[in-house]
Protein backbone atom coordinates (compact mmCIF):
# COMPACT_ATOMS: atom_id res chain seq x y z
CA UNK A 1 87.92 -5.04 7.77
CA UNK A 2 87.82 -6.98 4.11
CA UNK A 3 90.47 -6.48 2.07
CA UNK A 4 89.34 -4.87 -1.63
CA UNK A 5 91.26 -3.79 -4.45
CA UNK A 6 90.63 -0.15 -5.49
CA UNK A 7 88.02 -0.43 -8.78
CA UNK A 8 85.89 -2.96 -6.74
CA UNK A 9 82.28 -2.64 -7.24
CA UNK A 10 80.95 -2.46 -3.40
CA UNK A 11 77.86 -3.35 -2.38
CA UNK A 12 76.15 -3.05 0.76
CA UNK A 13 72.32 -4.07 1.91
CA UNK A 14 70.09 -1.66 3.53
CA UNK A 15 66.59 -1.80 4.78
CA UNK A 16 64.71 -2.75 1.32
CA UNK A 17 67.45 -2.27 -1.31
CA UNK A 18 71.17 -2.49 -1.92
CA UNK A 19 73.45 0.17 -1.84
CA UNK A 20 76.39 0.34 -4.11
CA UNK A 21 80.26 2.60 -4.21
CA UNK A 22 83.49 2.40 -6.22
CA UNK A 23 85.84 1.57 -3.71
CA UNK A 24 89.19 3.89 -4.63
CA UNK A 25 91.89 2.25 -2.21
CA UNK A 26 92.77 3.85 1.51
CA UNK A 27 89.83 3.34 3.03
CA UNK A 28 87.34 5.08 0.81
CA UNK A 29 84.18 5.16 -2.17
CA UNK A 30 82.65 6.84 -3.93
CA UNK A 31 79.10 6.56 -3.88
CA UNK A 32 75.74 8.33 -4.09
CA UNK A 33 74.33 9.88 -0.63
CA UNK A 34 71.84 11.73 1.51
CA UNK A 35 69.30 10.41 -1.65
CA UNK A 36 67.51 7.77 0.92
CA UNK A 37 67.24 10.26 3.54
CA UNK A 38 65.41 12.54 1.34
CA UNK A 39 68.15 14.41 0.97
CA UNK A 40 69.21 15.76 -2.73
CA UNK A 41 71.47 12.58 -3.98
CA UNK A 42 75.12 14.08 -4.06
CA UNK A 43 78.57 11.62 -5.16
CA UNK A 44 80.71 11.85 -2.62
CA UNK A 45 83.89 9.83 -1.38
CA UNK A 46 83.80 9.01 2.01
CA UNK A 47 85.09 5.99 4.30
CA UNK A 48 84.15 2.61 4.18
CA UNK A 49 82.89 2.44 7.13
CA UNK A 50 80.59 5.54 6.50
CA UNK A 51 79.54 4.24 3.41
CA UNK A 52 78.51 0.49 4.93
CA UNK A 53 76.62 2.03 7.95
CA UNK A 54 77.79 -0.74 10.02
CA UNK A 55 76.82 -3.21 7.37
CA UNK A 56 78.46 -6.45 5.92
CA UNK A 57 80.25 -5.20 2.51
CA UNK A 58 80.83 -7.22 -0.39
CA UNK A 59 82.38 -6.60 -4.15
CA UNK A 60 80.60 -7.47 -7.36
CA UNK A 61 82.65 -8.95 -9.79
CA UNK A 62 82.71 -8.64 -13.56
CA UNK A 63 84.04 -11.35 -15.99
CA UNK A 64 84.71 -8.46 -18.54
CA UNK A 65 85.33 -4.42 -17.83
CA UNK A 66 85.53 -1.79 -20.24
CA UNK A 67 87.65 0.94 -18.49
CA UNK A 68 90.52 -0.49 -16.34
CA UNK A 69 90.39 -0.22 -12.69
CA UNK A 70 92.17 3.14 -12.44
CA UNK A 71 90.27 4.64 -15.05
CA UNK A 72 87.34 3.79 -13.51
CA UNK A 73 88.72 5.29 -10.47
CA UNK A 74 89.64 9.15 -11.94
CA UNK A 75 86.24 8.96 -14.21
CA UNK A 76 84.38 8.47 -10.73
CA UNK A 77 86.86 11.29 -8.85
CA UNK A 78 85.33 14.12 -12.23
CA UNK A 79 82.07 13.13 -10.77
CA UNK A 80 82.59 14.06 -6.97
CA UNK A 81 79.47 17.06 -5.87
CA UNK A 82 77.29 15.99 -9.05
CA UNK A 83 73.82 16.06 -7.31
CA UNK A 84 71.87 13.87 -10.66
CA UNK A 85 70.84 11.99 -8.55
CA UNK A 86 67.21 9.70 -10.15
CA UNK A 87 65.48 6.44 -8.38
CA UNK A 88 65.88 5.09 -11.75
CA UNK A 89 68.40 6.15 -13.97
CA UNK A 90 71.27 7.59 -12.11
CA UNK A 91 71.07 5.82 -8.91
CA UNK A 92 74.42 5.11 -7.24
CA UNK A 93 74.57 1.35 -8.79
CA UNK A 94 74.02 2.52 -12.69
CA UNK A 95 76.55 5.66 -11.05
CA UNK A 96 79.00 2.63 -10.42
CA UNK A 97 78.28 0.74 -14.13
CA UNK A 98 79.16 3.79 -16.12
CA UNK A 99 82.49 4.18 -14.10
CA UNK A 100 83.51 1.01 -14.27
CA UNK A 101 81.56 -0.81 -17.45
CA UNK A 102 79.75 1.83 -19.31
CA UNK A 103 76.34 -0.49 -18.07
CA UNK A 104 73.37 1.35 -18.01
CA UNK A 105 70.83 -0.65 -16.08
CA UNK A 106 70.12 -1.00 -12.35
CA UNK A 107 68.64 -4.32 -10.43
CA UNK A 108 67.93 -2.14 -6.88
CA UNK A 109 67.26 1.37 -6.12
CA UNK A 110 70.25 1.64 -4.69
């Protein structure tokens, strides 16, 4: 299993987009799911493994961050159950930005 540091932007491919989580430390992220299963988008924290579905996992690092690692980290945790989920504008990569960098725009669907 990689080795990331809690705060790590994860990012994982699926079939046509990427999919993106905080990673908090132990094992688990926070990310968006159930959205591509047509499923009302809910952020949830679950393990690594369940997050990658089997998939290669990599982090996406940032020259510069606005909120530290652990604040990044407890801002994600108030969000846990939020179902705001939107293809475009609250997807679980711009989810990840505002934790982490306060970043409002999204490359994927993710």
């Amino acid at each position: 299993m990689p080795r990331f540091t809690p705060g790590d932007h994860l990012v994982t491919a699926r079939f046509g987009y990427t999919h993106h989580g905080l990673y908090v430390g132990d094992g688990l992220v926070i990310h968006y799911q159930g959205a591509d299963l047509g499923l009302p988008g809910e952020i949830v924290m679950t393990s690594l493994d369940g997050f990658s579905d089997n998939k290669p996992v990599w982090y996406k690092p940032y020259p510069v961050r606005l909120h530290d690692r652990t604040e990044s980290i407890e801002r994600a945790r108030t969000r846990l159950g939020e179902h705001q989920y939107d293809v475009l504008f609250s997807n679980c990569e711009v989810t990840v930005h505002r934790q982490g960098l306060d970043v409002h725009n999204s490359e994927g669907m993710g």
